[in-house]
Protein backbone atom coordinates (compact mmCIF):
# COMPACT_ATOMS: atom_id res chain seq x y z
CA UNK A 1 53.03 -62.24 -124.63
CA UNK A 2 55.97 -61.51 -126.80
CA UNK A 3 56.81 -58.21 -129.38
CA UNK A 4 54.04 -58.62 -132.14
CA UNK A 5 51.51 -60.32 -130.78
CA UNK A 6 47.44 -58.79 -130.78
CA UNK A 7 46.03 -58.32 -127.61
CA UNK A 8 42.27 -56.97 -126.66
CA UNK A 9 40.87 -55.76 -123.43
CA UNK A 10 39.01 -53.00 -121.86
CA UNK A 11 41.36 -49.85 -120.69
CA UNK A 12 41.64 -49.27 -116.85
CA UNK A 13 42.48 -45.79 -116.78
CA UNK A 14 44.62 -43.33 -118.56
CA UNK A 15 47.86 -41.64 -116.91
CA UNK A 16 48.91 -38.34 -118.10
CA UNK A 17 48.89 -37.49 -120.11
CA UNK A 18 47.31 -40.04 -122.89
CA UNK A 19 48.59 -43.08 -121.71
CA UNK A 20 45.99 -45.90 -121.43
CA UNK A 21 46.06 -48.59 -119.29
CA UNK A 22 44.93 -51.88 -120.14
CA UNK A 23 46.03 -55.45 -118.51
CA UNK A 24 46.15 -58.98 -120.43
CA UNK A 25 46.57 -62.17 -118.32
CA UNK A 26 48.40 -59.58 -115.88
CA UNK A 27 50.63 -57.66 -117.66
CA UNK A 28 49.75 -54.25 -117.77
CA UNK A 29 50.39 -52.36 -121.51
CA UNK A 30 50.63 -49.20 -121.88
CA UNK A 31 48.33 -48.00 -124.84
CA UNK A 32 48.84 -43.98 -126.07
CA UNK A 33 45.33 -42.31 -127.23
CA UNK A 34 43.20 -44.74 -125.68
CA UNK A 35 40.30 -43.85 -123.22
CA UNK A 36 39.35 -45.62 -119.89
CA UNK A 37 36.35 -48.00 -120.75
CA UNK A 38 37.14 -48.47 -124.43
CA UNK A 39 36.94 -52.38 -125.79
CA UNK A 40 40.24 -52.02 -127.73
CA UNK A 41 42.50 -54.16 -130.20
CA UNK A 42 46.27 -53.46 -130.12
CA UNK A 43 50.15 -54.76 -131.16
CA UNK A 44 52.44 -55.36 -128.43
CA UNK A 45 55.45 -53.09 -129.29
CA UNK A 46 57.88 -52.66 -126.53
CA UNK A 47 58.33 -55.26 -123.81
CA UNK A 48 61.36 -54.60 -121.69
CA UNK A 49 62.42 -54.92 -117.98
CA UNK A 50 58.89 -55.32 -117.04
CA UNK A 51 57.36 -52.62 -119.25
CA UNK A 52 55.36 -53.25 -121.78
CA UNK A 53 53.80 -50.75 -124.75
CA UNK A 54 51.55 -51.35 -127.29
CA UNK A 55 50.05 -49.69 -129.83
CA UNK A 56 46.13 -49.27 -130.44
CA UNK A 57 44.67 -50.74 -133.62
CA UNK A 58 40.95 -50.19 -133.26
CA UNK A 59 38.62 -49.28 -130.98
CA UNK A 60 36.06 -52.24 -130.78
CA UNK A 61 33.58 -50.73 -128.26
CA UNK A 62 33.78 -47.25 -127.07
CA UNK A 63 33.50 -45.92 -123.77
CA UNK A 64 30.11 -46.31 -121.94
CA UNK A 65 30.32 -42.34 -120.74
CA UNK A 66 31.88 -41.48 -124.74
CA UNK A 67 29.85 -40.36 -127.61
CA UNK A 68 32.15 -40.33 -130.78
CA UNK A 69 29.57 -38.47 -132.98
CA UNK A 70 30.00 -35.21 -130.78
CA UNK A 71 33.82 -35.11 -131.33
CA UNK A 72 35.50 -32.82 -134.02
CA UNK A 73 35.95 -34.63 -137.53
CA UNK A 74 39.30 -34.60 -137.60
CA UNK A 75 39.59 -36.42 -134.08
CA UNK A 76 41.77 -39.80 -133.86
CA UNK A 77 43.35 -38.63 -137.47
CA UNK A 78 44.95 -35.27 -135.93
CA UNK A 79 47.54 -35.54 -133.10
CA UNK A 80 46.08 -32.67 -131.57
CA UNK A 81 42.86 -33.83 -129.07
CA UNK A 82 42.79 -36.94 -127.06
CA UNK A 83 39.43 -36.32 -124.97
CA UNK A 84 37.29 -34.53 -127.08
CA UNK A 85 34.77 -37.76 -127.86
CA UNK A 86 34.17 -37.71 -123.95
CA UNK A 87 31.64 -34.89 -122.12
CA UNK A 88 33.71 -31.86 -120.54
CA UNK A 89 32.83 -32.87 -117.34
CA UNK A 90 34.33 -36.57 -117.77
CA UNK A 91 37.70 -34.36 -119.23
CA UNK A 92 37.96 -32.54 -115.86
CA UNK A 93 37.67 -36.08 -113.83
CA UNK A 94 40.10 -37.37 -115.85
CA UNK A 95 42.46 -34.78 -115.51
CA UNK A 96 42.01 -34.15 -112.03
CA UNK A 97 42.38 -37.63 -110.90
CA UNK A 98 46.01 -37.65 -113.27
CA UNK A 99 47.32 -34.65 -110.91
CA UNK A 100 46.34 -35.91 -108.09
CA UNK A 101 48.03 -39.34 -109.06
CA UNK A 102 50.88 -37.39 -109.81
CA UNK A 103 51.52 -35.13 -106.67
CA UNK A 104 50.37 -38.12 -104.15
CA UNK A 105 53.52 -40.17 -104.35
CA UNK A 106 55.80 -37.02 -103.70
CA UNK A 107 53.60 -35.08 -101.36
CA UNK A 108 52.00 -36.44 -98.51
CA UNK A 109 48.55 -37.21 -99.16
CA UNK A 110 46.44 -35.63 -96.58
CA UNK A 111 49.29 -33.48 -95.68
CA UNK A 112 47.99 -30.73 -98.16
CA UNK A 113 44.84 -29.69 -99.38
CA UNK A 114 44.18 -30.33 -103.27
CA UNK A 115 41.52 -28.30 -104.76
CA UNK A 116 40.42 -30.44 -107.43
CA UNK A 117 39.93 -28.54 -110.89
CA UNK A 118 38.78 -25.76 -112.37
CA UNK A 119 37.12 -25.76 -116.01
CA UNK A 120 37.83 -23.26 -118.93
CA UNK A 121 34.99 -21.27 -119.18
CA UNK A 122 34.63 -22.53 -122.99
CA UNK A 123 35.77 -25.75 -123.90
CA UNK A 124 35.28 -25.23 -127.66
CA UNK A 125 36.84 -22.63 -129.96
CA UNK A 126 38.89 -21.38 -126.84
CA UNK A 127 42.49 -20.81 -128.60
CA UNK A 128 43.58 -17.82 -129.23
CA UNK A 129 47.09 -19.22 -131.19
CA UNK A 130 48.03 -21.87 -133.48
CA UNK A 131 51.07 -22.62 -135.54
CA UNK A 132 49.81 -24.92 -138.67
CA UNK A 133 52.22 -26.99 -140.39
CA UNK A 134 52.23 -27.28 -144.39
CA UNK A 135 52.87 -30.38 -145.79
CA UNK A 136 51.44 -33.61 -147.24
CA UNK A 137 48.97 -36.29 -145.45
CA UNK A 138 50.49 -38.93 -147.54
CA UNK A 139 53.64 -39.45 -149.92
CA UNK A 140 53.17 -37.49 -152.67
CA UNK A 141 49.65 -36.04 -151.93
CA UNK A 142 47.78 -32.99 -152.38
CA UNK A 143 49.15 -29.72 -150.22
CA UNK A 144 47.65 -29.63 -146.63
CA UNK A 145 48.16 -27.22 -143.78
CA UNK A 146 47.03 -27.95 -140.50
CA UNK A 147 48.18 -30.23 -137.64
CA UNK A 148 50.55 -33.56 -137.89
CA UNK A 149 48.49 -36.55 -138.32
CA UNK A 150 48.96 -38.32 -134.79
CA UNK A 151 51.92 -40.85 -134.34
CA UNK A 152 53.45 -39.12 -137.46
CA UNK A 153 56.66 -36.70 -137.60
CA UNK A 154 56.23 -36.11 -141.16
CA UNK A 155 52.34 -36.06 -142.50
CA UNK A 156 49.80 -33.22 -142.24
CA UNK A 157 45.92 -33.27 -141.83
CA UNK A 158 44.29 -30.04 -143.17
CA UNK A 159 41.94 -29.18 -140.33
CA UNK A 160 39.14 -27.07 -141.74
CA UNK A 161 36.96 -28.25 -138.99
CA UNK A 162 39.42 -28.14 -135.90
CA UNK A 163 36.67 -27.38 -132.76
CA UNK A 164 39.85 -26.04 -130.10
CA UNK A 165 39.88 -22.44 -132.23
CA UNK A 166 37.30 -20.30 -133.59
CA UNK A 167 35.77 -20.30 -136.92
CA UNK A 168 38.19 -17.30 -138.22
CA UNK A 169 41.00 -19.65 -137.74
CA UNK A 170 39.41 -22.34 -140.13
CA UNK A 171 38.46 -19.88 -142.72
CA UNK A 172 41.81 -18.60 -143.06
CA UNK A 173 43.85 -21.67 -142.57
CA UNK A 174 41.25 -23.23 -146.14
CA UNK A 175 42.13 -19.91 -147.82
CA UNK A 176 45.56 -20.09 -147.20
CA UNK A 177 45.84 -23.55 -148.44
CA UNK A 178 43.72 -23.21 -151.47
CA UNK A 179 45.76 -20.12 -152.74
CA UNK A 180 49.24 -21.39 -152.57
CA UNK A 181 47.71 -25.07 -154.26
CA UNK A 182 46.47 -22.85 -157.14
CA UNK A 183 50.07 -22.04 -157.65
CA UNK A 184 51.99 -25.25 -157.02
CA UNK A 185 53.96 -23.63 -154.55
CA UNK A 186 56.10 -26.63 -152.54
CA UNK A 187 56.19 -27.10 -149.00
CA UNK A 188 59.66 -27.67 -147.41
CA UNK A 189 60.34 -31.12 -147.28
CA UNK A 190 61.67 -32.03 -143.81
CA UNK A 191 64.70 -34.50 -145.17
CA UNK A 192 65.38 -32.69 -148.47
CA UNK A 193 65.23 -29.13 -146.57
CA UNK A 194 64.18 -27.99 -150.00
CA UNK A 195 60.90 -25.82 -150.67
CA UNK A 196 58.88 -22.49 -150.01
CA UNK A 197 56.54 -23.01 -147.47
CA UNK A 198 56.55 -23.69 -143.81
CA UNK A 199 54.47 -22.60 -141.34
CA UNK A 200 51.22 -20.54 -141.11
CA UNK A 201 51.10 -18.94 -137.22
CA UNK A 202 47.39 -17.48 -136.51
CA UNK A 203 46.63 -15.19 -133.37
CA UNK A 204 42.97 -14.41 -132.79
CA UNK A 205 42.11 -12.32 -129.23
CA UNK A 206 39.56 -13.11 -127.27
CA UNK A 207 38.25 -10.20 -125.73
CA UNK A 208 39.23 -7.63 -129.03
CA UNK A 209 38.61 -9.88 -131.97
CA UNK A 210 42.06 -8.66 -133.56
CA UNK A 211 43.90 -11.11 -135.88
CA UNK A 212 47.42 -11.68 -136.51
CA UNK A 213 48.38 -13.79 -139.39
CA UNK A 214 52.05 -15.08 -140.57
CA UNK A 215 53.09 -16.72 -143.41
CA UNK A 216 56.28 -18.51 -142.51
CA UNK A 217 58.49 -19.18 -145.22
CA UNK A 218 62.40 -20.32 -146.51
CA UNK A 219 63.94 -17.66 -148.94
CA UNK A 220 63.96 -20.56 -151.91
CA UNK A 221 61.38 -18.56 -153.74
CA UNK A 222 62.85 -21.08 -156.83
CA UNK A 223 59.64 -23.44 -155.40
CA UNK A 224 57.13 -20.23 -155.62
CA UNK A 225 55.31 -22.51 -158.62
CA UNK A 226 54.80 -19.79 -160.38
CA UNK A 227 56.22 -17.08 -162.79
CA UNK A 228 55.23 -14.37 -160.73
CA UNK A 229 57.84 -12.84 -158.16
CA UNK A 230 57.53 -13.39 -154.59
CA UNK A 231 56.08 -10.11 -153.83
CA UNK A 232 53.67 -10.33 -156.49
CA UNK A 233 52.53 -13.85 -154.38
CA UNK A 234 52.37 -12.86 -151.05
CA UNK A 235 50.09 -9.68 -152.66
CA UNK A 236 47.81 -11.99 -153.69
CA UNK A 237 47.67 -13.92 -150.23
CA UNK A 238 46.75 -11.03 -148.77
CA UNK A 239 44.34 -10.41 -150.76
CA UNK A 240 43.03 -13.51 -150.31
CA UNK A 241 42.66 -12.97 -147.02
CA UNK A 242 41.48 -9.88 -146.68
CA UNK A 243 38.49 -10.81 -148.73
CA UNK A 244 37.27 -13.45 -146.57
CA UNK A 245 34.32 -12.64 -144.35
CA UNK A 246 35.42 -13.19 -140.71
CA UNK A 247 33.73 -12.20 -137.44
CA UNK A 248 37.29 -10.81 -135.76
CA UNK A 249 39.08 -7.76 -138.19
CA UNK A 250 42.73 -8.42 -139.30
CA UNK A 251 45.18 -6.36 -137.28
CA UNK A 252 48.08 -7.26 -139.52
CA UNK A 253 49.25 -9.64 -142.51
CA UNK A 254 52.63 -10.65 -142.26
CA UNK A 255 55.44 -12.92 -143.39
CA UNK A 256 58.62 -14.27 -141.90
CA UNK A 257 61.60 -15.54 -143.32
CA UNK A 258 62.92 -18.79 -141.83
CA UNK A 259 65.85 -20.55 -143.13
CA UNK A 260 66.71 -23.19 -140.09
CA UNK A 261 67.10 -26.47 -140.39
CA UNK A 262 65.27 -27.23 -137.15
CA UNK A 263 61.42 -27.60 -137.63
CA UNK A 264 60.45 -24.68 -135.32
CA UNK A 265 58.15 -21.19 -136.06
CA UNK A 266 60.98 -18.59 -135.57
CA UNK A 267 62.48 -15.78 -137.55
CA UNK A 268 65.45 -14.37 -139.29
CA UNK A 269 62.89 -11.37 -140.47
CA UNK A 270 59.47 -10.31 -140.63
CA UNK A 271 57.87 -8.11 -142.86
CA UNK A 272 54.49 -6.47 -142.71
CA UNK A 273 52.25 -6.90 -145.59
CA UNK A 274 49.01 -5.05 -144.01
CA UNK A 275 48.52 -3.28 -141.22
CA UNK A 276 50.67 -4.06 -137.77
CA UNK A 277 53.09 -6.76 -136.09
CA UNK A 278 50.81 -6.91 -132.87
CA UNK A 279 47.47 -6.84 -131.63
CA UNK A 280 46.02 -6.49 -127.92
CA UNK A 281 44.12 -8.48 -125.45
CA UNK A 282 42.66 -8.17 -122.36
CA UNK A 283 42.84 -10.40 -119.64
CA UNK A 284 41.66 -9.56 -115.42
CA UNK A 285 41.18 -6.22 -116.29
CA UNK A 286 44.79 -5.43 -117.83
CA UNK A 287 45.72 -4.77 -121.31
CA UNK A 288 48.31 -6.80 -123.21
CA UNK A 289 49.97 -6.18 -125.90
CA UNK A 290 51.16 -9.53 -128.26
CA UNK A 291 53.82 -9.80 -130.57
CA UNK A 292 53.59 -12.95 -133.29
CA UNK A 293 56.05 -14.74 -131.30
CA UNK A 294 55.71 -14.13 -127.91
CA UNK A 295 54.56 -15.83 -125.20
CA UNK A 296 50.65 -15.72 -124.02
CA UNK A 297 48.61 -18.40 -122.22
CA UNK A 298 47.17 -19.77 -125.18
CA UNK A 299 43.63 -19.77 -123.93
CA UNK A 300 42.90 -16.28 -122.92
CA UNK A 301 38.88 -17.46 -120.78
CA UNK A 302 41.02 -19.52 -119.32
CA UNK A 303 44.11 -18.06 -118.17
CA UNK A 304 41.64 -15.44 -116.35
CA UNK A 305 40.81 -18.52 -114.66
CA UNK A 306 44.34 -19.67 -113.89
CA UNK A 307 45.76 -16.06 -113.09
CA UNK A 308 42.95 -15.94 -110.02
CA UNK A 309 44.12 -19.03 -108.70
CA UNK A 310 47.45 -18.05 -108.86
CA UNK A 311 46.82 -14.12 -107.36
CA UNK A 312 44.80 -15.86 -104.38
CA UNK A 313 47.73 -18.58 -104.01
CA UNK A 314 50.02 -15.78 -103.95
CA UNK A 315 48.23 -13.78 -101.02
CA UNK A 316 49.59 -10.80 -99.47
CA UNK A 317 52.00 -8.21 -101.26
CA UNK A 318 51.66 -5.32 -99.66
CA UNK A 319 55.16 -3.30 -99.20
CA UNK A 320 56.27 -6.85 -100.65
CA UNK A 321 58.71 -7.28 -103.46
CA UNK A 322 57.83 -10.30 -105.99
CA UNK A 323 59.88 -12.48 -108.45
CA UNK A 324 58.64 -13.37 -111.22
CA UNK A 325 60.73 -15.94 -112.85
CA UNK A 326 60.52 -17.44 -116.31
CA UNK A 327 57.66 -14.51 -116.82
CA UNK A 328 57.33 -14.43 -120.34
CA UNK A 329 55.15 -11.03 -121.48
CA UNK A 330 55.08 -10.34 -117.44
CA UNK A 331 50.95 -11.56 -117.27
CA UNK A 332 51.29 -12.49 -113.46
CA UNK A 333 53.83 -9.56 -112.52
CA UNK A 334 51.36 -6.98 -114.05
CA UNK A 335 48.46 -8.44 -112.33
CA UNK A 336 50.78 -8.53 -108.74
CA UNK A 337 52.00 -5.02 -109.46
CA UNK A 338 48.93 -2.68 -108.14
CA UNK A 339 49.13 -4.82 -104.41
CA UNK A 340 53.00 -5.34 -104.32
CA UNK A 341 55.58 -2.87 -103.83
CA UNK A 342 57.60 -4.11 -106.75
CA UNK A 343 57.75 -7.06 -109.04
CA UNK A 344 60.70 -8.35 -111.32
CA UNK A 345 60.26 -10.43 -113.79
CA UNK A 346 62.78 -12.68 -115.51
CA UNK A 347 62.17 -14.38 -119.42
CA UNK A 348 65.03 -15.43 -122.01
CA UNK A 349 63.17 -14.62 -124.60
CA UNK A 350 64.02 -10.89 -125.43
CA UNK A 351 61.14 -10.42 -127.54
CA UNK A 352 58.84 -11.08 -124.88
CA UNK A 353 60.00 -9.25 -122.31
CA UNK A 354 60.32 -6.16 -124.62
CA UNK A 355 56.61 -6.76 -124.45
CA UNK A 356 56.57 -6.72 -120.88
CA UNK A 357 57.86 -3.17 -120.56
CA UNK A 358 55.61 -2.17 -123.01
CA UNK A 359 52.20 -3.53 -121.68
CA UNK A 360 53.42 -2.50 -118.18
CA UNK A 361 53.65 0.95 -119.30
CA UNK A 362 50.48 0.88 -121.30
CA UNK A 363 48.89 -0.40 -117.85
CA UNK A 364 50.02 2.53 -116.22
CA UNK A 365 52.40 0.07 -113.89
CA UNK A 366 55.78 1.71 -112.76
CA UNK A 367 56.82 -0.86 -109.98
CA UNK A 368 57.54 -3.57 -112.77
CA UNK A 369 60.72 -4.35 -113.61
CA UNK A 370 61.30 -7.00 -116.30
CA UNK A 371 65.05 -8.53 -117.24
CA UNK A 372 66.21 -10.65 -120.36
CA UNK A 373 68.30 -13.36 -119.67
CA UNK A 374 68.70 -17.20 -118.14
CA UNK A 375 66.83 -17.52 -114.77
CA UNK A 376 70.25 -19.27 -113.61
CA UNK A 377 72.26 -16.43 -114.23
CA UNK A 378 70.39 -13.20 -113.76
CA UNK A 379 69.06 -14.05 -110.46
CA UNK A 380 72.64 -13.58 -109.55
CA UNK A 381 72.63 -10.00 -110.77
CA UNK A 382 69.33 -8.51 -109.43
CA UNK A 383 69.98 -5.94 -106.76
CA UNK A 384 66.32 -6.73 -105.16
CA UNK A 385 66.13 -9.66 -102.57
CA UNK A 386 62.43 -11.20 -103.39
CA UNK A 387 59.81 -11.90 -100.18
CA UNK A 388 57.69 -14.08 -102.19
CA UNK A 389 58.54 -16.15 -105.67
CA UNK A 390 56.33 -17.31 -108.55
CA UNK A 391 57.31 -19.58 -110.81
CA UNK A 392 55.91 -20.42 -114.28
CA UNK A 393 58.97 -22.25 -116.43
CA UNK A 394 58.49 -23.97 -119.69
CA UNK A 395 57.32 -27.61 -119.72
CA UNK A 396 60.89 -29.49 -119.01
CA UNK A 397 60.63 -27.54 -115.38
CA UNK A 398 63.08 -25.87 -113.85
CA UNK A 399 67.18 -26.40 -114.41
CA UNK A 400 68.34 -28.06 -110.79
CA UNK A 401 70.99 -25.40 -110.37
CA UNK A 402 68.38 -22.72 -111.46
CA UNK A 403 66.03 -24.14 -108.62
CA UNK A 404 69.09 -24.28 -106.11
CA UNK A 405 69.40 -20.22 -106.48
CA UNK A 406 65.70 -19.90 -106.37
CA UNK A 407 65.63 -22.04 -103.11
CA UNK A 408 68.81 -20.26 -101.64
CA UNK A 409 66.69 -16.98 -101.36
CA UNK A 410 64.68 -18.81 -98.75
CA UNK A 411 61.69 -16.78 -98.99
CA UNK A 412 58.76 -17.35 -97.24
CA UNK A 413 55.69 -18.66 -99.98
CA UNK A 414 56.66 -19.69 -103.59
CA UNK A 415 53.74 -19.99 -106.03
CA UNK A 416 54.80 -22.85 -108.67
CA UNK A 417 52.65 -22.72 -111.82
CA UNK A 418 53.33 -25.84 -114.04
CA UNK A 419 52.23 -26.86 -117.82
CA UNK A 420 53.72 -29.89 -117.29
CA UNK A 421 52.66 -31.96 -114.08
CA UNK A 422 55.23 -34.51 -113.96
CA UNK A 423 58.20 -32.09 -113.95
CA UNK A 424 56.47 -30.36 -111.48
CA UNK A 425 56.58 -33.62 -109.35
CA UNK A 426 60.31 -33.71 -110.11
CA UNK A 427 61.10 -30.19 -109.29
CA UNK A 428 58.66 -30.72 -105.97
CA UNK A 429 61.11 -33.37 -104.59
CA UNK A 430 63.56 -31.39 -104.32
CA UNK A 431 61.99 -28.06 -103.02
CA UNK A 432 60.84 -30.43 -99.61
CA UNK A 433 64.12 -31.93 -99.09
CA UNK A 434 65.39 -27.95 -98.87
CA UNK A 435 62.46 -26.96 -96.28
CA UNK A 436 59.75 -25.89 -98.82
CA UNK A 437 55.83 -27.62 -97.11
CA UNK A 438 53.79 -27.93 -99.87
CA UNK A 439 49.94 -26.18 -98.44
CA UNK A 440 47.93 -26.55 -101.37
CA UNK A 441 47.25 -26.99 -105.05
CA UNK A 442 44.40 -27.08 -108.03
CA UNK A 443 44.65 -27.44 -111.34
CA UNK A 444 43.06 -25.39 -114.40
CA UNK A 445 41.84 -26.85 -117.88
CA UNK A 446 43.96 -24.82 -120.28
CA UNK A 447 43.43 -27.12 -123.03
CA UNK A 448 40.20 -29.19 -123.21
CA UNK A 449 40.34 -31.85 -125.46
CA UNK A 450 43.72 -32.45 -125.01
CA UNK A 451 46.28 -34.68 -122.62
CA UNK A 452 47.55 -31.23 -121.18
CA UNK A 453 46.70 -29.86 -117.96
CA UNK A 454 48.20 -26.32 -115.63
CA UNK A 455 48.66 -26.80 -111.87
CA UNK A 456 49.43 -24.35 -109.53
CA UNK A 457 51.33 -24.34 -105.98
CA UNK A 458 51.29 -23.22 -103.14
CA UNK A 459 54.36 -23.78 -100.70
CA UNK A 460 55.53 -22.42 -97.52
CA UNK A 461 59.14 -22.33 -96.28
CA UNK A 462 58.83 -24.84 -93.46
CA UNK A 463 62.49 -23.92 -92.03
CA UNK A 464 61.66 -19.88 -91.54
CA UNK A 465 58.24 -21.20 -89.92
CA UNK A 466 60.57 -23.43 -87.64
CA UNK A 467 62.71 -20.47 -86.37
CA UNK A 468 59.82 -17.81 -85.78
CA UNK A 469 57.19 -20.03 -84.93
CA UNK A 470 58.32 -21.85 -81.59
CA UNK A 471 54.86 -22.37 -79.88
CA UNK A 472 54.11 -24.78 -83.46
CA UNK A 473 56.88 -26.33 -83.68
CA UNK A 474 56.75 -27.76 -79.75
CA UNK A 475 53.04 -28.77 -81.16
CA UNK A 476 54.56 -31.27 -83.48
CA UNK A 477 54.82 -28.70 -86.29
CA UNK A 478 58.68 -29.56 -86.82
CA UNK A 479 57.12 -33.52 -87.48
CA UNK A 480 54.80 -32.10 -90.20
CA UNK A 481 57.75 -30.53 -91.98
CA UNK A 482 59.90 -33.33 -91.68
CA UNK A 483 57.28 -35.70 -93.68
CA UNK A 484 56.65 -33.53 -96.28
């Protein structure tokens, strides 16, 4: 087969995290979005040093196990869901299998236990934050607001009937994008960088109700559409909003200025239209309280879920002191806290770990200590030497001389928590050539319906074992080390 050419056949499997597998006269294609068991039609793309990619065309037969009228209407038109025409329980095989696949070429199979997966305890309406993009689903078009249409960088799907976040999300999202068609207000065009609006970010808390809305914009209120004056606009937003009928209560309106080039939510200022710039949620008994952009598990249910595994992973803490590293709005150091005799928790982003102090004193905790900064440089500074580590860095992993210092403190378990299996895999390799034995892992549906998957960690620090552990390591303990 050659670039161009059609192909058809039946997908083997899918690798994580949406990558299909299907094989032509023996050369195996990789196929993005396509499910194992699908009858599919596709263009060869990419064929290069032995690799080959193509790109799916049409489904021709589904799945036996699928059943495409259950999935959400927007699904195969929205980049956001790859499983969600397959039953939850087929999701969790899927998934499972991918980690496993994953960690089996780097640790020993048999060598650890793996736990299989654990379910979110709702695998519909189960997000408690999304950031909706405004835009155009074609040239030209009507406004939408909602999620990029899949393969695309620059067209938008509204996505009144998205089935990942609860009905409150919808409603607002519609109202949002009715109002500011009405006026003929312009989104900002991603090549031109000219126009008004750019983002709508929408918190909802589980356990509370409490929304948090924010209307990102640029300051070129020359593309308002209207005569009115910008403040006069964003009144009537909120009054929009305010009128709609919702089964959560809105904690606070608000609106953030956001002049960057680069096409992410963030802000140069945020004003408060009605009410507050925070809400709170609950999770595992603690109260948290969350700033528009700082970090949360997205899936409150099932970060419960995920924070359990972790806490058991973790084990003992008594008269122990705890790192936790990359620890965003400190979730895992707060829930450590009453059994440890002191946690630290390290996050770059300021915001967030302003938050940290804060819920940790609305908990009532007083051995929490949170810093701002790089992992990689303000481990250096901490007075504290850690007994046991958790880590939980951002998807890319962890930065190799970052995971040198971490290793260098040679402490006894590390709990790795990981959005983002495959750098997980890479960081793993290196953490058993220093001494680290991996014991056991599991992972946790964060995000049903989608290619994305949590894992956790559990390793043990097979050199300390080595030196206190004599009687083991004459049993052929040193051996076990050694091949993991």
């Amino acid at each position: 087969m050659k670039k161009g050419d059609l192909f058809e056949g039946i997908v083997d499997v899918i690798e994580f995290p949406n990558k299909g597998i299907v094989t032509v006269d023996g050369e195996r294609i990789v196929v993005k979005n396509a499910l194992p068991g699908q009858k599919i039609q596709g263009v060869l793309t990419k064929k290069r040093k032995g690799k080959s990619e193509g790109r799916l065309l049409t489904i021709l037969e589904p799945s036996p196990v699928e059943r495409p009228g259950e999935a959400c209407e927007h699904f195969g038109i929205c980049g956001g869901c790859v499983y969600q025409s397959l039953p939850y329980e087929e999701q969790l095989k899927i998934k499972g299998s991918q980690v496993k696949a994953l960690l089996d070429p780097v640790v020993k199979p048999g060598s650890y236990e793996f736990q299989g997966i654990k379910g979110s305890p709702i695998s519909d309406g189960y997000r408690n934050k999304m950031e909706f993009s405004f835009g155009d689903e074609f040239k030209g078009g009507p406004l939408s607001l909602g999620m990029h249409k899949r393969g695309s960088f620059y067209d938008i799907v509204t996505t009144p009937g998205c089935r990942i976040v609860h009905g409150d999300f919808c409603k607002i999202l519609e109202s949002t994008r009715a109002y500011f068609a009405e006026l003929g207000t312009a989104f900002l065009g991603k090549l031109s960088h000219k126009g008004y609006l750019r983002h709508l970010l929408v918190r909802r808390a589980v356990k509370t109700g409490e929304i948090l809305v924010d209307l990102v914009t640029t300051t070129q209120t020359e593309y308002l559409g209207t005569d009115m004056q910008e403040d006069q606009v964003l009144e009537g937003w909120k009054e929009r909003l305010l009128g709609l009928e919702l089964e959560g209560r809105f904690a606070g309106i608000l609106h953030t200025l956001n002049d960057s080039l680069a096409d992410v939510v963030q802000s140069d200022r945020t004003d408060v239209l009605y009410g507050q710039d925070y809400f709170y949620e609950e999770l595992l008994g603690l109260r948290f309280r969350i700033s528009p952009f700082s970090f949360f598990q997205t899936n409150s249910l099932g970060a419960e879920v995920l924070y359990d595994m972790a806490r058991s992973y973790v084990g003992e803490t008594k008269e122990k002191v705890v790192f936790d590293l990359y620890s965003g709005t400190g979730t895992i150091a707060q829930i450590l806290a009453p059994v440890a005799k002191k946690v630290v928790g390290v996050e770059i982003v300021e915001e967030a770990v302003e938050a940290a102090r804060m819920n940790a004193k609305l908990n009532g905790l007083e051995n929490c200590e949170f810093l701002a900064g790089d992992v990689l440089k303000v481990i250096d500074e901490i007075q504290d030497k850690p007994d046991l580590i958790v880590l939980d860095p951002p998807r890319d992993g962890i930065h190799p001389k970052a995971l040198n210092k971490i290793i260098e403190f040679g402490v006894e378990r590390m709990v790795y928590i990981s959005c983002k299996p495959t750098s997980l895999a890479r960081d793993l390799v290196v953490l058993q050539e220093r001494g680290y034995r991996v014991e056991k892992g599991g992972a946790v549906d964060m995000f049903p319906g989608t290619g994305n998957v949590e894992v956790v960690i559990m390793m043990r620090n097979c050199e300390e074992e080595k030196g206190i552990k004599e009687v083991n390591r004459k049993k052929g303990f040193d051996d076990d080390c050694k091949n993991n």
